[in-house]
Protein backbone atom coordinates (compact mmCIF):
# COMPACT_ATOMS: atom_id res chain seq x y z
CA UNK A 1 0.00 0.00 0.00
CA UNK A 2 1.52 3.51 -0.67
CA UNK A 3 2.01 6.07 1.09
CA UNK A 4 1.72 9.58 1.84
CA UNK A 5 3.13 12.12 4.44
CA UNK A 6 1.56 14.66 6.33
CA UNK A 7 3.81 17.42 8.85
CA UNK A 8 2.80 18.06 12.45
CA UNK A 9 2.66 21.31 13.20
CA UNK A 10 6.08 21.59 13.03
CA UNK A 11 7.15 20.20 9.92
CA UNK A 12 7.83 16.81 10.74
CA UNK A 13 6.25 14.01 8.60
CA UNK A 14 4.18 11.42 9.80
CA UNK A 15 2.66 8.55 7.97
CA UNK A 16 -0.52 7.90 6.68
CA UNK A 17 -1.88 5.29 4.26
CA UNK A 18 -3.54 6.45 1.07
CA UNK A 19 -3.92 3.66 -1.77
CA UNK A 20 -4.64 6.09 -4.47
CA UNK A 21 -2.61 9.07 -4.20
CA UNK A 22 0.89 6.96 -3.02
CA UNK A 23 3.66 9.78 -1.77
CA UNK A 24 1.98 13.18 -1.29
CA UNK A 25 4.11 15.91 0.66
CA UNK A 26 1.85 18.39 2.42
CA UNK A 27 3.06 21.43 4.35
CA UNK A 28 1.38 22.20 7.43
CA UNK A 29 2.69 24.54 9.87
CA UNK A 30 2.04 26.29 13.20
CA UNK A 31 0.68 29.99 11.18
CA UNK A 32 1.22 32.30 14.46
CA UNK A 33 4.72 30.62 14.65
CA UNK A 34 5.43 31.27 11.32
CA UNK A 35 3.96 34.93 10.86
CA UNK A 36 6.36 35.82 14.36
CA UNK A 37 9.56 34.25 13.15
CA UNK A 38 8.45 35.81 9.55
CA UNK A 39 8.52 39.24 10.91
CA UNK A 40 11.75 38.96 12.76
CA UNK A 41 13.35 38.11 9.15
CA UNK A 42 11.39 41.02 7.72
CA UNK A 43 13.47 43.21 9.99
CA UNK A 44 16.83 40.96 9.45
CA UNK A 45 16.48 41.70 6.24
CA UNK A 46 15.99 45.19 6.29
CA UNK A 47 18.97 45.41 8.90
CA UNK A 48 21.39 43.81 6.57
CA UNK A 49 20.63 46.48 3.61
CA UNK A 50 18.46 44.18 1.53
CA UNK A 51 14.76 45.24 0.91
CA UNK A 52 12.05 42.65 1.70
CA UNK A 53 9.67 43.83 -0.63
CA UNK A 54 11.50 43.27 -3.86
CA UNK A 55 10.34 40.37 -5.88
CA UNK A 56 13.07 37.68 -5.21
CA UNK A 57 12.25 38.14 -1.37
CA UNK A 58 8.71 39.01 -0.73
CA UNK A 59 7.89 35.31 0.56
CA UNK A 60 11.37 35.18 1.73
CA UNK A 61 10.54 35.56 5.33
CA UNK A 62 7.92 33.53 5.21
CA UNK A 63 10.00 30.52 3.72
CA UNK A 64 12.77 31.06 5.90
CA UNK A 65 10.40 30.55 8.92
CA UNK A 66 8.92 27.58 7.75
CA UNK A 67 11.90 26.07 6.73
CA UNK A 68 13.23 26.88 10.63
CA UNK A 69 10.19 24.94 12.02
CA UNK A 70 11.00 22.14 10.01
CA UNK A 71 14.95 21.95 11.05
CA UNK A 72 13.94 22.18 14.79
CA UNK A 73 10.83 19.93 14.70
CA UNK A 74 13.25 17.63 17.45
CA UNK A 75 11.98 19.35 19.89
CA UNK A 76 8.62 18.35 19.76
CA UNK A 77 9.67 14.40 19.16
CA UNK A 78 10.02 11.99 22.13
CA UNK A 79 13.06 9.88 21.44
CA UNK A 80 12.75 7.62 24.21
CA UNK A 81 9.28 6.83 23.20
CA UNK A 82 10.09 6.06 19.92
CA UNK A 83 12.84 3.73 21.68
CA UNK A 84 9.59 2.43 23.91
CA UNK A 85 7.39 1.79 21.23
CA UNK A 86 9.33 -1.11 19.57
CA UNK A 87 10.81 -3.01 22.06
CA UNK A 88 10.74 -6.88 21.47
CA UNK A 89 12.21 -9.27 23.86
CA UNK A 90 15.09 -11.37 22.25
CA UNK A 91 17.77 -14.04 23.47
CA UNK A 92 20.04 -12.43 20.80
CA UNK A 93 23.27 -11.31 22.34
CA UNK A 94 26.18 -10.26 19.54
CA UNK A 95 26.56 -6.46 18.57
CA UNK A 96 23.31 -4.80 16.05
CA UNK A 97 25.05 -1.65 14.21
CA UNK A 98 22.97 0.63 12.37
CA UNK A 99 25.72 2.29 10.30
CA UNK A 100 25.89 4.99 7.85
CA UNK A 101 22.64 7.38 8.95
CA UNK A 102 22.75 10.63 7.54
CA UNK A 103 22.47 13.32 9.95
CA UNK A 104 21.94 17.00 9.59
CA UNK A 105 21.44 19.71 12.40
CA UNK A 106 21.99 23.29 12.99
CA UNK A 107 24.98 24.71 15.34
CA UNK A 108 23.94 26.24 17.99
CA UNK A 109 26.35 28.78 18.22
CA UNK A 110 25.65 30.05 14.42
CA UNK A 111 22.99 28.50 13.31
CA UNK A 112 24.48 26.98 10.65
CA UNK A 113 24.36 23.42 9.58
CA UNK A 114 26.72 20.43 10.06
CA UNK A 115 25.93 17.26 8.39
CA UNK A 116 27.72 13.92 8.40
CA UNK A 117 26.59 10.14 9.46
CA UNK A 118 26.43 8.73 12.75
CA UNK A 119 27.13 5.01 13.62
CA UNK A 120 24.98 3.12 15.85
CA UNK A 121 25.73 0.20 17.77
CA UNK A 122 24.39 -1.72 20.74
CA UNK A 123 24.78 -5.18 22.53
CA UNK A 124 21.39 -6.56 23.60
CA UNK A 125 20.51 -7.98 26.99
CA UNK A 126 17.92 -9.93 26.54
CA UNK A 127 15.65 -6.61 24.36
CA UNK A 128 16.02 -5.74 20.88
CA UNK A 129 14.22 -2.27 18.98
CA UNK A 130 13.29 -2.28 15.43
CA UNK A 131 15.73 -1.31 13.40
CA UNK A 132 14.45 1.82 11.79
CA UNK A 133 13.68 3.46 15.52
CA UNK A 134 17.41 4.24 15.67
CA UNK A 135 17.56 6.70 12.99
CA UNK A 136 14.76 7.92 13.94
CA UNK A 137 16.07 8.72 17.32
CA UNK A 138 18.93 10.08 15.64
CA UNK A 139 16.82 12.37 13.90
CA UNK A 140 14.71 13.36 17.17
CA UNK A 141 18.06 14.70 18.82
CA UNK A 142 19.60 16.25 15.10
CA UNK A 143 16.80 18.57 14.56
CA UNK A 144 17.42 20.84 17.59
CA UNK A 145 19.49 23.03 18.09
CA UNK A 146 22.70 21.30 18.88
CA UNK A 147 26.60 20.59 19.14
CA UNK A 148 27.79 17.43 17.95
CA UNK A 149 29.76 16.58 21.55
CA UNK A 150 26.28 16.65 23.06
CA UNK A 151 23.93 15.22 20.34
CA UNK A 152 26.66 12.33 20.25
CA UNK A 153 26.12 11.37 23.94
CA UNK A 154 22.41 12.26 23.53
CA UNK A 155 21.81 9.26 21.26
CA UNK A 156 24.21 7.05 23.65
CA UNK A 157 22.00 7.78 26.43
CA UNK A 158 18.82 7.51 24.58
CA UNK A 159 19.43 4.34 23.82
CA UNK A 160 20.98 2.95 26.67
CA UNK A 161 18.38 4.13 29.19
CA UNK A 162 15.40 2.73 27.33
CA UNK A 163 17.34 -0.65 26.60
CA UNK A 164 19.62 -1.25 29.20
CA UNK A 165 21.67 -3.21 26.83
CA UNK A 166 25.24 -4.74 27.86
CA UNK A 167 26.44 -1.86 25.82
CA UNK A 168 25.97 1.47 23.09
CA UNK A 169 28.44 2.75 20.91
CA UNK A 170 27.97 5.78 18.69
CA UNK A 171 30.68 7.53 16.91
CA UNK A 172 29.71 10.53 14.59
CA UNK A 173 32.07 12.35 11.71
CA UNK A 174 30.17 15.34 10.15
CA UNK A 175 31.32 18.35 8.52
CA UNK A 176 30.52 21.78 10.19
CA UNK A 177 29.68 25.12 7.73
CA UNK A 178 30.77 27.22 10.39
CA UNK A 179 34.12 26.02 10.01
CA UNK A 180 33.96 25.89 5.99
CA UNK A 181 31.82 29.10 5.13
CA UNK A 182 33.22 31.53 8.07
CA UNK A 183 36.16 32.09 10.60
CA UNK A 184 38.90 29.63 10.14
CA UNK A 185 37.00 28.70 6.68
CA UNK A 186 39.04 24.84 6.53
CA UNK A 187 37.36 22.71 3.31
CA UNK A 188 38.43 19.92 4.55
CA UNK A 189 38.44 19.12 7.98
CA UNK A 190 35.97 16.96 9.62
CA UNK A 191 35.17 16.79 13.38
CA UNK A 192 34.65 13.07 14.96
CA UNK A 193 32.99 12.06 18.40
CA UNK A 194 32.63 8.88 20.04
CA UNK A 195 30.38 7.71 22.92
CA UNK A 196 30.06 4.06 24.71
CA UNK A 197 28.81 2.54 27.50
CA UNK A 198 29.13 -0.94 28.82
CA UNK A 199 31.73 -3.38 27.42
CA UNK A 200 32.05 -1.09 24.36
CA UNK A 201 33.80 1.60 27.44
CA UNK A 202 35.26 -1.33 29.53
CA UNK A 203 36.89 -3.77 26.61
CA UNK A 204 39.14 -3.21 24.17
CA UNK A 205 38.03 -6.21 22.11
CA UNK A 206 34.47 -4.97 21.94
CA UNK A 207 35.43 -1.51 20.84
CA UNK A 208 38.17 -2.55 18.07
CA UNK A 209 35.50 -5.33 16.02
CA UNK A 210 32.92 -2.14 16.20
CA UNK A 211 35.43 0.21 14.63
CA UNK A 212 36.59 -2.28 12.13
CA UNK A 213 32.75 -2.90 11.28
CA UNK A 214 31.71 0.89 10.44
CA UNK A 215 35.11 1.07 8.86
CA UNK A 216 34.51 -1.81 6.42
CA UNK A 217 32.21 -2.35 3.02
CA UNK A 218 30.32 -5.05 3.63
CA UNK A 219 27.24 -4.16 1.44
């Protein structure tokens, strides 16, 4: 059956089936958010010597609002209940990495984006969560404001609190437009956390095959 997506009032997509019209995007938005962060950009505008009511930007505040809401619609996600919601009880005991997820979020300090993947990894005890919650919760901490230090351990914790798994691992490599765009303006550098808990902290072992995993081409 196909599939169609409608925002909360937010931005953020959630799914509903339709049979007929399969993948229909529609934009629905909080319009007294909108028309306030609107008018700030009005005034942004003005203040950096452009003039809002010239063709090419007469929506422009408008857009730029909307698109906001979207980029920060983390903040009204729960990603421990999306953890919750898909829990399944599971003798399986070896290391489930979800590698490779594309992450984007805005910098808190400029409010520019940084982009990258994360890599997910966790050792069950005894509970397992589908598969596709992971990203997800990925996605419930990336659009917020953030840093990548603290959105790295926010996914370790996540995940750890709702499983209480013999271990997390997350490591994260993204590249920051602050750094490429302004100030030290570096193409090519590329800023890399790591979190773990459990045996991934406490043995070497554990932490060298989950390195070596995300590292490899297996598919």
């Amino acid at each position: 059956m196909a599939k169609r997506t409608t925002p909360t009032k937010r931005g953020s997509a959630k799914l509903s089936n339709d049979a007929n019209e399969g993948y229909e995007r529609i934009d629905m938005y909080d319009a007294k958010r909108i028309a306030s962060i609107g008018g700030h950009y009005d005034d942004i505008l003005k203040q950096i010597g452009e003039d809002p009511k010239r063709e090419g930007l007469k929506q422009t505040p408008e857009r730029v609002a909307k698109a906001l809401q979207y980029l920060t619609h983390g903040y009204d996600l729960d990603p421990a209940g999306i953890l919750k919601g898909a829990i399944f009880h599971e003798k399986y005991s070896q290391m489930v990495i979800v590698k490779d997820i594309e992450v984007y979020s805005l910098c808190e300090h400029h409010m520019l984006p940084f982009f990258g993947k994360a890599h997910v990894a966790y050792i069950p005890n005894g509970r397992i969560v589908g598969l596709s919650k992971i990203p997800r919760v990925v996605d419930a901490f990336a659009r917020r404001l953030q840093v990548q230090e603290r959105l790295t351990d926010q996914i370790r914790d996540c995940i750890h609190d709702a499983l209480k798994p013999l271990g997390v691992a997350v490591v994260m490599e993204c590249d920051h437009l602050c750094m490429r765009m302004r100030g030290v303006q570096k193409q090519n550098s590329v800023t890399t956390t790591s979190a773990f808990t459990g045996v991934f902290l406490n043995s070497d072992r554990t932490r060298k095959e989950f390195i070596e995993l995300i590292g490899s081409k297996l598919h």
